[in-house]
C-alpha atoms as a PDB file:
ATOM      1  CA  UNK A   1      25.839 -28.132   6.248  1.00  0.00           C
ATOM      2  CA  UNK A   2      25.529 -30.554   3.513  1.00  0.00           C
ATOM      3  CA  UNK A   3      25.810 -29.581  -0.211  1.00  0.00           C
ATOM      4  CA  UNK A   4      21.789 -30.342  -1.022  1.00  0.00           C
ATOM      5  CA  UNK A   5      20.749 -27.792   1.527  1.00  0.00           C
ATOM      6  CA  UNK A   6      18.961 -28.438   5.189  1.00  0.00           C
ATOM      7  CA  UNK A   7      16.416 -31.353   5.480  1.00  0.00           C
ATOM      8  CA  UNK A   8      14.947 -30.076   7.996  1.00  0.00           C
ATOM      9  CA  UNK A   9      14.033 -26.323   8.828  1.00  0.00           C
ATOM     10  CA  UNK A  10      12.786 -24.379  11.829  1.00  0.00           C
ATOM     11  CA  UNK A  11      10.537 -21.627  11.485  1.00  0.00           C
ATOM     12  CA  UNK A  12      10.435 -18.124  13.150  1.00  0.00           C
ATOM     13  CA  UNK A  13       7.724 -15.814  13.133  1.00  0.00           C
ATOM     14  CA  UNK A  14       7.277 -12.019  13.880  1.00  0.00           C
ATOM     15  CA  UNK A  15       3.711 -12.434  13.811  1.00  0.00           C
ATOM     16  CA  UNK A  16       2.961  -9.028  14.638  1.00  0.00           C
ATOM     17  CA  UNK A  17       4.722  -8.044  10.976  1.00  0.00           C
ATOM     18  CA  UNK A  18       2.561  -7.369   8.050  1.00  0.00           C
ATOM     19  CA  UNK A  19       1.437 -10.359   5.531  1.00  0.00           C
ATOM     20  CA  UNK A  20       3.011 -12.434   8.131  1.00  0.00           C
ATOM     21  CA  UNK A  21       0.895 -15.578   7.332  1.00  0.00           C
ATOM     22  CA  UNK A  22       0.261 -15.002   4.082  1.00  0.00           C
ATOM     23  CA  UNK A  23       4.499 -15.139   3.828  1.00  0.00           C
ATOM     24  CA  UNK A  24       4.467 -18.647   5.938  1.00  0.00           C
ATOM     25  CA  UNK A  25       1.850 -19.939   3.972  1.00  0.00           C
ATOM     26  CA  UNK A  26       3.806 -19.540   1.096  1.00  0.00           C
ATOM     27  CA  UNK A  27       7.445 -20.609   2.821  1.00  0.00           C
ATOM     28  CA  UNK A  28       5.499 -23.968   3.744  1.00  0.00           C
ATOM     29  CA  UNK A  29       4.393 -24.144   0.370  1.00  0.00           C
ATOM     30  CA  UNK A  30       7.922 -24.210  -1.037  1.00  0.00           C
ATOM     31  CA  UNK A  31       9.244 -26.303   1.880  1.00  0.00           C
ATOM     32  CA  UNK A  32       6.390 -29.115   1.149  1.00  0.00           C
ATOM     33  CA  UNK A  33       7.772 -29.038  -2.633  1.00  0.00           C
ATOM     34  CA  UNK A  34      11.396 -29.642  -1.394  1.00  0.00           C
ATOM     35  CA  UNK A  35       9.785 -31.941   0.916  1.00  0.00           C
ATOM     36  CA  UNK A  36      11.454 -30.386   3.998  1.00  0.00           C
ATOM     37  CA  UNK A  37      10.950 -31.326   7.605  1.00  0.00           C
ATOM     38  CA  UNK A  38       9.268 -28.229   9.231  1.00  0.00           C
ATOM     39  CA  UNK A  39       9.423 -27.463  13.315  1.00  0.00           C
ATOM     40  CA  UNK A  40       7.556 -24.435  14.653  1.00  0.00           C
ATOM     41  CA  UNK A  41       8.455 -21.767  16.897  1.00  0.00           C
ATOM     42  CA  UNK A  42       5.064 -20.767  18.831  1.00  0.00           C
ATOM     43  CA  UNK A  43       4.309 -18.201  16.876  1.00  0.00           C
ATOM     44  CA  UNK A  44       4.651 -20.056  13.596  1.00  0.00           C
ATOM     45  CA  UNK A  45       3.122 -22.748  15.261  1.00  0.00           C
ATOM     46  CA  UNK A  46      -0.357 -20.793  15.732  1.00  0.00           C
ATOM     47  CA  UNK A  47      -0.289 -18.898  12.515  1.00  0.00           C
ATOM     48  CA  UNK A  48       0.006 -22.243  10.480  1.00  0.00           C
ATOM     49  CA  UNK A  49      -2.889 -23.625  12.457  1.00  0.00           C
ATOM     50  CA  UNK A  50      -0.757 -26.084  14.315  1.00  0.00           C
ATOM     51  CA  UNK A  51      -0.525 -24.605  17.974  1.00  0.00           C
ATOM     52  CA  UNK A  52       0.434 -28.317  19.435  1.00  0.00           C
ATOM     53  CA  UNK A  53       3.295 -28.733  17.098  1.00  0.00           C
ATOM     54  CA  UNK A  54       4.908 -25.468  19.147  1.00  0.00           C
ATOM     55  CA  UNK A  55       8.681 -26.076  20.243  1.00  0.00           C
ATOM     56  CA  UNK A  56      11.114 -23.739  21.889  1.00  0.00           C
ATOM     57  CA  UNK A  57      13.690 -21.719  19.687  1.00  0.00           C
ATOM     58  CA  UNK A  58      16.715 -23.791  22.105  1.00  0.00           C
ATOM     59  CA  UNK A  59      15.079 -27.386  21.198  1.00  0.00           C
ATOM     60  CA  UNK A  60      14.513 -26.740  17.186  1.00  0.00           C
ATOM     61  CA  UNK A  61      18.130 -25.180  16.900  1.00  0.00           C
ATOM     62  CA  UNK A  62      19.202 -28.583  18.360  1.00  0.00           C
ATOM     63  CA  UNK A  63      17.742 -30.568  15.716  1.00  0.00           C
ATOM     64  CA  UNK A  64      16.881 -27.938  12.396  1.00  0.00           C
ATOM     65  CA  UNK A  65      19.924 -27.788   9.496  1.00  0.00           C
ATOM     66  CA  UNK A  66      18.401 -24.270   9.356  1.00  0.00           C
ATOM     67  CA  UNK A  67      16.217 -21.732  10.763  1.00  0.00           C
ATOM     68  CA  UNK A  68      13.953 -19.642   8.775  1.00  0.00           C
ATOM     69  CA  UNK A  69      13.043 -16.187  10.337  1.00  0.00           C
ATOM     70  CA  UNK A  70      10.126 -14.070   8.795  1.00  0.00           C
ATOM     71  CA  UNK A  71      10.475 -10.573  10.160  1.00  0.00           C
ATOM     72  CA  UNK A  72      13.260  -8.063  10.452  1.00  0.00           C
ATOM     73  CA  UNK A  73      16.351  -7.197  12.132  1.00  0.00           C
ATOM     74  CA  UNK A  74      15.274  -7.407  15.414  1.00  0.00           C
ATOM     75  CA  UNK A  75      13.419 -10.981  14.898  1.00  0.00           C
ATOM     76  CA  UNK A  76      16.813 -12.187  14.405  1.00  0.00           C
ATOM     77  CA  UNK A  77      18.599 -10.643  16.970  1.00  0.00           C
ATOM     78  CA  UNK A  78      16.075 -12.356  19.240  1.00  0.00           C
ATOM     79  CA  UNK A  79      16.288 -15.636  17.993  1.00  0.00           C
ATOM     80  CA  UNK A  80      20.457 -15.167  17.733  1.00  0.00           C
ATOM     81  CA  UNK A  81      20.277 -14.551  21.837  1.00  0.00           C
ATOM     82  CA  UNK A  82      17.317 -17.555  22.159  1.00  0.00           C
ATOM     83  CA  UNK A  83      19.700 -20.186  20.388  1.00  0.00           C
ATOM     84  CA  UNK A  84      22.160 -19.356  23.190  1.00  0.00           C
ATOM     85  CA  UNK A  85      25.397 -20.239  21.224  1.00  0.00           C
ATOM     86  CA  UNK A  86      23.867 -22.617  19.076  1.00  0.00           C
ATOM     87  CA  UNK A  87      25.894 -22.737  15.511  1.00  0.00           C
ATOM     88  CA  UNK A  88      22.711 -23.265  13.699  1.00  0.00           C
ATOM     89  CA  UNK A  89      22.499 -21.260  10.214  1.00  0.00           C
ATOM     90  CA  UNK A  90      19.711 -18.812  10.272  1.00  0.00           C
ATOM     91  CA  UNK A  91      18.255 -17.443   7.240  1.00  0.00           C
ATOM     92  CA  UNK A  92      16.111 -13.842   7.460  1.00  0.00           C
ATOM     93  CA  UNK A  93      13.485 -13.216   5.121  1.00  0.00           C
ATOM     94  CA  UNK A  94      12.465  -9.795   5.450  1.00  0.00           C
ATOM     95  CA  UNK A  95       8.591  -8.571   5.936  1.00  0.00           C
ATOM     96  CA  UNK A  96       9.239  -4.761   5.764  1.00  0.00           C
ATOM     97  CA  UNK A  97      12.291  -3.275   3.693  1.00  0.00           C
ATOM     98  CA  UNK A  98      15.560  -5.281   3.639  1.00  0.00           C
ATOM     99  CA  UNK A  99      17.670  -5.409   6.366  1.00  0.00           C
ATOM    100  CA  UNK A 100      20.860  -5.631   6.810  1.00  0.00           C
ATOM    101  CA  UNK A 101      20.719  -9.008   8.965  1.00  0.00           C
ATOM    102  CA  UNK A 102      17.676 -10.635   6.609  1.00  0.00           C
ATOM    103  CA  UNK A 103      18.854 -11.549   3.314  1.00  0.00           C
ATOM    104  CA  UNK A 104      15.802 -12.228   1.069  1.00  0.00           C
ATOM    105  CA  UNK A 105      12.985  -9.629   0.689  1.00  0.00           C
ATOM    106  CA  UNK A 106       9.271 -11.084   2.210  1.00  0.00           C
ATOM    107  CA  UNK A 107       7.150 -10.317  -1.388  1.00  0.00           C
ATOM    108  CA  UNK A 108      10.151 -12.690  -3.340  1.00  0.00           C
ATOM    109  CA  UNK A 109      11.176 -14.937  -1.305  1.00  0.00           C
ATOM    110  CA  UNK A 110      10.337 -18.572  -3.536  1.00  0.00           C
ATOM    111  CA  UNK A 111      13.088 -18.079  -5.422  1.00  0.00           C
ATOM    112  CA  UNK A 112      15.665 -17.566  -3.100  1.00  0.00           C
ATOM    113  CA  UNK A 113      13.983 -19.366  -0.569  1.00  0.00           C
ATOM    114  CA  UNK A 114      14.350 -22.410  -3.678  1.00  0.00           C
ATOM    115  CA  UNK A 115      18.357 -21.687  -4.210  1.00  0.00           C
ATOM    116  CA  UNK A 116      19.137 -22.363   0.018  1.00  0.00           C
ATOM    117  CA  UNK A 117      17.143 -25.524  -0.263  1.00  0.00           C
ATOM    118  CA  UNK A 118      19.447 -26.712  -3.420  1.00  0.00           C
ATOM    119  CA  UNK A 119      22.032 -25.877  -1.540  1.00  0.00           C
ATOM    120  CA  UNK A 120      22.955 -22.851  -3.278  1.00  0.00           C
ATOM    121  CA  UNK A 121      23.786 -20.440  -0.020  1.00  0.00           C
ATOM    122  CA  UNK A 122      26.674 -18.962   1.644  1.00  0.00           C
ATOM    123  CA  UNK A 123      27.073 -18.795   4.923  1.00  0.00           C
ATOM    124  CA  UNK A 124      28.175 -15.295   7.093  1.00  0.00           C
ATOM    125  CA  UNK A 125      29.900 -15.653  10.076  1.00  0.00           C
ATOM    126  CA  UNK A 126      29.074 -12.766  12.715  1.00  0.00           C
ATOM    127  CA  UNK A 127      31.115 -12.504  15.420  1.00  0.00           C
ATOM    128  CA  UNK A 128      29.680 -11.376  18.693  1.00  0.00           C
ATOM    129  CA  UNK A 129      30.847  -9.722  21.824  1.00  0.00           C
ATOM    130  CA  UNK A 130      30.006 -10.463  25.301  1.00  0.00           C
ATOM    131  CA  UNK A 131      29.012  -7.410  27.664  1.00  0.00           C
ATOM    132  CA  UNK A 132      29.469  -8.216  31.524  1.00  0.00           C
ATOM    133  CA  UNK A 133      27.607  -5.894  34.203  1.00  0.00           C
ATOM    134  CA  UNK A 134      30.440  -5.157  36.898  1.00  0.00           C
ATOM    135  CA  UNK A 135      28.984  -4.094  40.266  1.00  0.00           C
ATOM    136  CA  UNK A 136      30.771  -3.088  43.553  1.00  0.00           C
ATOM    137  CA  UNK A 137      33.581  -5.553  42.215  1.00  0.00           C
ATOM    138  CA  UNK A 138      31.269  -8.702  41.481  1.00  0.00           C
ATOM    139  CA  UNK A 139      29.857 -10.173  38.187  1.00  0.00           C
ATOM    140  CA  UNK A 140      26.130  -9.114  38.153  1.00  0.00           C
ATOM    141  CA  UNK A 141      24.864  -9.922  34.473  1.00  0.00           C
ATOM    142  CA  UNK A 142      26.939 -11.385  31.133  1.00  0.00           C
ATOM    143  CA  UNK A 143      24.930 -11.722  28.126  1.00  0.00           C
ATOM    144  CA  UNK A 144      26.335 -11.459  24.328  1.00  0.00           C
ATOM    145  CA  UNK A 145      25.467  -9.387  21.813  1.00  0.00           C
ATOM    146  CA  UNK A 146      25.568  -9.595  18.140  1.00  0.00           C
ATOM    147  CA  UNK A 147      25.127  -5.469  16.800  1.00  0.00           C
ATOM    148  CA  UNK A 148      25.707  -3.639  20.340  1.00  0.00           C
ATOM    149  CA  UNK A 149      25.422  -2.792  23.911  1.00  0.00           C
ATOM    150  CA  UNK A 150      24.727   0.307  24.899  1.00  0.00           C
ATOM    151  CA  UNK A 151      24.966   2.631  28.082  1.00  0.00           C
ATOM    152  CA  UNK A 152      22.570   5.200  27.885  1.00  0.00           C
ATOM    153  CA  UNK A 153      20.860   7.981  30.340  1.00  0.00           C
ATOM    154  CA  UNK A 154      17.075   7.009  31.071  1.00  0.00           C
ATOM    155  CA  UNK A 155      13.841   9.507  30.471  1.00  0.00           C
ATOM    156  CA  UNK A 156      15.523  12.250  32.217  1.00  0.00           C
ATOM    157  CA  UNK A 157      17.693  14.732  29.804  1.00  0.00           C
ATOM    158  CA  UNK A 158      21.014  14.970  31.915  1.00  0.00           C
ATOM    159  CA  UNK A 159      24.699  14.457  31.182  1.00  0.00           C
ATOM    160  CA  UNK A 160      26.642  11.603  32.240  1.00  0.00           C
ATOM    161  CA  UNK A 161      30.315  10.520  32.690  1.00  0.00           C
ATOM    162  CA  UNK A 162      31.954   7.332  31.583  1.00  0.00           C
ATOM    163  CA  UNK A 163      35.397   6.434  32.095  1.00  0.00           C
ATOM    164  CA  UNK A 164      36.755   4.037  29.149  1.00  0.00           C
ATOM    165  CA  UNK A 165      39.757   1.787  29.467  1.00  0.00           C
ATOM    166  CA  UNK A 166      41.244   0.017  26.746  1.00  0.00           C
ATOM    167  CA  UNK A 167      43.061  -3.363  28.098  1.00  0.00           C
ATOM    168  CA  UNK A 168      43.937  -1.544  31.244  1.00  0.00           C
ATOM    169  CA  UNK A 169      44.464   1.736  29.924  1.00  0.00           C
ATOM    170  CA  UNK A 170      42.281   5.363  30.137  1.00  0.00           C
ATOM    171  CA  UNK A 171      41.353   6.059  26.770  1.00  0.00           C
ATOM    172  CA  UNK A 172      39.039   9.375  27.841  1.00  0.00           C
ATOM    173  CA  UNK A 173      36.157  10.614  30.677  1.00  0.00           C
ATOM    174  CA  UNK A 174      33.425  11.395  28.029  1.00  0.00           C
ATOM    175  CA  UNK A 175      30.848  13.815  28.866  1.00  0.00           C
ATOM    176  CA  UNK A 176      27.717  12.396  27.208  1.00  0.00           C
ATOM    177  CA  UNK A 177      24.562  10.755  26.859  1.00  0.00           C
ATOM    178  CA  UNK A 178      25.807   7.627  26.559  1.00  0.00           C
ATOM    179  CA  UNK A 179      28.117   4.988  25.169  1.00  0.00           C
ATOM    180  CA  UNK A 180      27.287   2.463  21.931  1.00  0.00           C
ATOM    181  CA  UNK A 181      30.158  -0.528  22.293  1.00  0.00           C
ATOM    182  CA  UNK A 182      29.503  -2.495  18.576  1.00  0.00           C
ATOM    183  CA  UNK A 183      30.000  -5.015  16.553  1.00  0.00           C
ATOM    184  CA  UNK A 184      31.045  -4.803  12.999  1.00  0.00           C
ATOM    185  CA  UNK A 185      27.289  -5.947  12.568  1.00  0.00           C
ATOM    186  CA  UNK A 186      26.198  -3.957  14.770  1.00  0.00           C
ATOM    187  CA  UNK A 187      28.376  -1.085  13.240  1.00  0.00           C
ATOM    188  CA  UNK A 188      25.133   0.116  10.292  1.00  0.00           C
ATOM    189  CA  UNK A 189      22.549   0.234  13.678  1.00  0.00           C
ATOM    190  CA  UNK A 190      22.752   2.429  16.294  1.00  0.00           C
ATOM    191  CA  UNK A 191      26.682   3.159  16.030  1.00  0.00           C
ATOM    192  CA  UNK A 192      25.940   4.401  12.580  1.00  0.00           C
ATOM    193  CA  UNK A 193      23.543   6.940  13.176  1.00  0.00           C
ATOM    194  CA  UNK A 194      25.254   8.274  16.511  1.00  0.00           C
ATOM    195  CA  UNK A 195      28.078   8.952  13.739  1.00  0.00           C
ATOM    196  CA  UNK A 196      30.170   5.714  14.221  1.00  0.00           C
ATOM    197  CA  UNK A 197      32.274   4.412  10.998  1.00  0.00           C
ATOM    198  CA  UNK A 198      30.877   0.849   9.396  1.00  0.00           C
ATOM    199  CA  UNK A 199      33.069  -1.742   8.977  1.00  0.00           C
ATOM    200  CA  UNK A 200      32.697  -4.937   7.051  1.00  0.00           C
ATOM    201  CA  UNK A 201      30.673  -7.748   8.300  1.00  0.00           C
ATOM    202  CA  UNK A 202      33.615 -10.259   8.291  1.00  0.00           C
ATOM    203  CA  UNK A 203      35.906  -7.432  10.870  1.00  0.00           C
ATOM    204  CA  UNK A 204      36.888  -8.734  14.002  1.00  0.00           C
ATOM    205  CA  UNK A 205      37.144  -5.277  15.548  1.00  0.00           C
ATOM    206  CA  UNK A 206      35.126  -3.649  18.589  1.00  0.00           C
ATOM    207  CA  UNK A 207      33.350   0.286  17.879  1.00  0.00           C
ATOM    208  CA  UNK A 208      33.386   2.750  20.864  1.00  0.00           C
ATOM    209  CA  UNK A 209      30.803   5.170  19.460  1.00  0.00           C
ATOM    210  CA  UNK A 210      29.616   8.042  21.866  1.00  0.00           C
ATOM    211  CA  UNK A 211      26.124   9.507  21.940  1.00  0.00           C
ATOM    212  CA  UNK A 212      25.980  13.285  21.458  1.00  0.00           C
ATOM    213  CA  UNK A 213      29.567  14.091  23.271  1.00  0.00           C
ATOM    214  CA  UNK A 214      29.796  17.572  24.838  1.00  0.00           C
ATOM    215  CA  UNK A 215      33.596  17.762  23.058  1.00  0.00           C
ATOM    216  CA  UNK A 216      33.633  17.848  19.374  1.00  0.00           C
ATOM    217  CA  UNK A 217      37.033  16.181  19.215  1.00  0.00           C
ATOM    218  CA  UNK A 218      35.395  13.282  20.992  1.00  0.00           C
ATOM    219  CA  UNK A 219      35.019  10.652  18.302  1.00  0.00           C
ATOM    220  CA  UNK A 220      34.148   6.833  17.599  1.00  0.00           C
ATOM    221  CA  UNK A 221      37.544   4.824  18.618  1.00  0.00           C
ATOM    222  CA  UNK A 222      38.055   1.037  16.727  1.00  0.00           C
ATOM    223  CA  UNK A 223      39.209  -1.337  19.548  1.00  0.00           C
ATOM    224  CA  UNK A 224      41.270  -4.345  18.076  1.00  0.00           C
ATOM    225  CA  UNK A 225      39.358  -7.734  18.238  1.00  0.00           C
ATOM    226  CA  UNK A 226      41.274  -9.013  21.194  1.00  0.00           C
ATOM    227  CA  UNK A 227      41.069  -5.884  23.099  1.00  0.00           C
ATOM    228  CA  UNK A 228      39.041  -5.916  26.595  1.00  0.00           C
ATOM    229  CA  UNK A 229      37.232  -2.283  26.703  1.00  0.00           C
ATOM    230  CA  UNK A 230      35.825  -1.214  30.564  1.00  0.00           C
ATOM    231  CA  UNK A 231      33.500   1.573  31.149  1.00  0.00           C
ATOM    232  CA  UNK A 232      33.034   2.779  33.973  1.00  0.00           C
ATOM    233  CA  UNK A 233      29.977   5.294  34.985  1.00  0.00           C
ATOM    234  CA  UNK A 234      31.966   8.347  36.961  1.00  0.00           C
ATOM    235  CA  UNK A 235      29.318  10.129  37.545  1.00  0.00           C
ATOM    236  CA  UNK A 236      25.304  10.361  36.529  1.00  0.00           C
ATOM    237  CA  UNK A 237      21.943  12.875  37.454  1.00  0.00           C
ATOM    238  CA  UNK A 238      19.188  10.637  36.288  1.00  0.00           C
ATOM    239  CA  UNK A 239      18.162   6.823  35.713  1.00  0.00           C
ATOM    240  CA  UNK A 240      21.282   4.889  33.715  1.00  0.00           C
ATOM    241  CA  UNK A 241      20.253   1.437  31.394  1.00  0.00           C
ATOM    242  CA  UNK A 242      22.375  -1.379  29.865  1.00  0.00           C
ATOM    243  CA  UNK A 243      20.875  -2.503  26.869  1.00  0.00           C
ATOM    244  CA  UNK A 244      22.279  -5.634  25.209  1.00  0.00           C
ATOM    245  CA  UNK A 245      20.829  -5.952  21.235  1.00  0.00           C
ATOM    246  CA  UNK A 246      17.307  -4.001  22.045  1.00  0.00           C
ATOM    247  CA  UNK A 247      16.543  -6.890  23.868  1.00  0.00           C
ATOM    248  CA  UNK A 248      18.189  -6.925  27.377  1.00  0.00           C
ATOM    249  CA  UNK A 249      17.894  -4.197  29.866  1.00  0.00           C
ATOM    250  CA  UNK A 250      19.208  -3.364  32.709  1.00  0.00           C
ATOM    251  CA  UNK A 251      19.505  -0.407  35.354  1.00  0.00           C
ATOM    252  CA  UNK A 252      22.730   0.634  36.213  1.00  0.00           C
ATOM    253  CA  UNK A 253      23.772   3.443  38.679  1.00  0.00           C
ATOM    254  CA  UNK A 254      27.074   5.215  39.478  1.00  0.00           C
ATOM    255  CA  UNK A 255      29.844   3.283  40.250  1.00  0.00           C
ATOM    256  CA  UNK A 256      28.412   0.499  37.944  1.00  0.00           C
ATOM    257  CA  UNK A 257      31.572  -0.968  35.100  1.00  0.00           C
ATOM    258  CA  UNK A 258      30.367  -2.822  31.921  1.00  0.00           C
ATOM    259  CA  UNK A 259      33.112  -4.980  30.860  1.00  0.00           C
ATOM    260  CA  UNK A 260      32.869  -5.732  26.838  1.00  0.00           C
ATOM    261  CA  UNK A 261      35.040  -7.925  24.670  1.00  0.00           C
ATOM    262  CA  UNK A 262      34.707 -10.538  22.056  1.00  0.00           C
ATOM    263  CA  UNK A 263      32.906 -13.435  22.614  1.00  0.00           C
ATOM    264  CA  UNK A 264      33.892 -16.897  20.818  1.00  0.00           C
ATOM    265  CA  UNK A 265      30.194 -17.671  19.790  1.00  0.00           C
ATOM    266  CA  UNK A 266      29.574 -16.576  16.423  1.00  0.00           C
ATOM    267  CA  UNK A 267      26.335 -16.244  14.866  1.00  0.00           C
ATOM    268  CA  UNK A 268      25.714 -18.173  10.906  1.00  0.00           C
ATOM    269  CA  UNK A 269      24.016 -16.064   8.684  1.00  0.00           C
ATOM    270  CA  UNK A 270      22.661 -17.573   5.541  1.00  0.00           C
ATOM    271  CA  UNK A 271      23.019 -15.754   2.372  1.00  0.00           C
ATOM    272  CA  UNK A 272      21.504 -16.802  -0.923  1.00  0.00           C
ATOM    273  CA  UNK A 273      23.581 -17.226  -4.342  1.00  0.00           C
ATOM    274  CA  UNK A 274      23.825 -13.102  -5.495  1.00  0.00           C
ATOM    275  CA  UNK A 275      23.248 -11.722  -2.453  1.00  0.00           C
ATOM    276  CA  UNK A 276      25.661  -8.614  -2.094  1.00  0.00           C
ATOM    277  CA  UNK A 277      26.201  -7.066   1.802  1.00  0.00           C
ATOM    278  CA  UNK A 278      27.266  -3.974  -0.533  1.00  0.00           C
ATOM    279  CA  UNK A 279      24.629  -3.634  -2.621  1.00  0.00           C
ATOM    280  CA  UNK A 280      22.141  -3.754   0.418  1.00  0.00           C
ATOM    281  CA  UNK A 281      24.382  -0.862   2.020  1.00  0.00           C
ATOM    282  CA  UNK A 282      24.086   1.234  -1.254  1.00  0.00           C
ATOM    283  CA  UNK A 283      20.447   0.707  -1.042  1.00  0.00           C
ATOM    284  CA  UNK A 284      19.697   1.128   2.662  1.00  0.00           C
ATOM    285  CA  UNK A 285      21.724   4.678   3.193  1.00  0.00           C
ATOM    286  CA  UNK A 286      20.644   5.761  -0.780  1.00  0.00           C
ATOM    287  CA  UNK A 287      24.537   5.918  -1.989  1.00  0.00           C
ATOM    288  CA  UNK A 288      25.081   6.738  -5.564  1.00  0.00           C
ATOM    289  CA  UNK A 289      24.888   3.574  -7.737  1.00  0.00           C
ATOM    290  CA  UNK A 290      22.353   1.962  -6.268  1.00  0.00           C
ATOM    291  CA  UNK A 291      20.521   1.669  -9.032  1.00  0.00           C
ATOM    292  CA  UNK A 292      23.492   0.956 -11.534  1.00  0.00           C
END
């Protein structure tokens, strides 16, 4: 990335998102005064009245410096999986409450949105991990996964077993309703609220968080960041899923093994001049001194 900030800048879209093109309207405005190429995901495309000028999320990471994403967490974990390994820098701009992945907050945005295009931006590496479906001994599914991938018990409200080994090794059987394998991104989502610890976002280490475990001394384990964790489903009553990031699913049954371990894609994360991944965690889970 050059020191004057991207030339040219793709542009995501949750359209679905309150103030959504009221937001772009004003993002183009500031990218017109910074006179900044602009390429536009569908979605963008037909909100800023220019449905033809659509392009797919793998063709503008090819050619964008940046890629702006107006929405929320999950906008960016789609368009982190879309740019399949792509290093381009993506920038979240928030159109709810801040997130932990989006940096800038929707209703003041020019501002910040000004200090990336001057160049004045940081940029967060996230490193991901890569979940492998395991079936009767062959490969069935790999996908990566920048917060988590989770094994978890369908509709139906019945137990399951998972077997974990740790580069080769039992860990534990768990008795449970599921598994949450995360990220150190991934470690304020899902692994957070099933109890997991968080860890900073520049931690290399792998979360083993289980969901409601039947023994109280069953506990989240931290994997190191070279470890290679296998689960394997012992035994299950009702419907079993693989979810990869909210946005991959997939049915498993006993018998299955999900292989996890660190990938060597990372995801960029743009961060404007100020921004503080510790103030945004004193504000998101209400800690005292958030308003020091």
């Amino acid at each position: 990335m050059k020191p004057h900030g991207p030339k040219t800048v793709g542009i995501v879209v949750h359209s679905g998102k309150p103030g959504a093109r009221d937001r772009l309207l004003e993002l183009l405005a500031v990218l017109r005064e910074h006179r900044v190429d602009v390429l536009f995901e569908r979605e963008a495309a037909v909100l800023a009245s220019k449905p033809k000028s659509a392009r797919s999320l793998p063709d503008i990471g090819k050619t964008a410096d940046m890629v702006i994403v107006l929405g929320g967490d999950g906008t960016i974990l789609r368009v982190a999986r879309e740019l399949a390994g792509l290093a381009t820098p993506i920038l979240g701009v928030n159109l709810g409450n801040l997130g932990f992945l989006t940096s800038i907050h929707g209703n003041r945005l020019q501002g910040p949105v000004r200090d990336v295009l001057g160049g004045q931006f940081e940029i967060s590496p996230r490193h991901t991990i890569q979940t492998t479906l395991i079936r009767d001994g062959k490969r069935r599914a790999t996908h990566p996964a920048l917060n988590d991938v989770v094994v978890s018990r369908g509709a139906l409200s019945r137990i399951i077993r998972l077997r974990l080994f740790v580069d080769g090794e039992l860990l534990t059987e768990y008795v449970c309703d599921g598994m949450i394998f995360a990220t150190a991104t991934g470690s304020t989502a899902y692994s957070l609220s099933a109890g997991g610890p968080i860890l900073a976002p520049a931690s290399r280490a792998l979360i083993m968080t289980p969901i409601c475990p039947h023994a109280l001394s069953n506990r989240s384990v931290i994997a190191g960041e070279n470890s290679a964790i296998r689960c394997l489903v012992a035994d299950a009553a009702a419907e079993l899923l693989l979810t990869v990031d909210g946005q991959v699913q997939l049915r498993m049954q006993v018998g299955d093994e999900v292989e996890v371990r660190r990938s060597a894609r990372t995801v960029q994360l743009v961060t404007p001049k100020d921004y503080s991944y510790f103030e945004v965690l004193r504000e998101k889970l209400k800690w005292s001194g958030a308003n020091v």
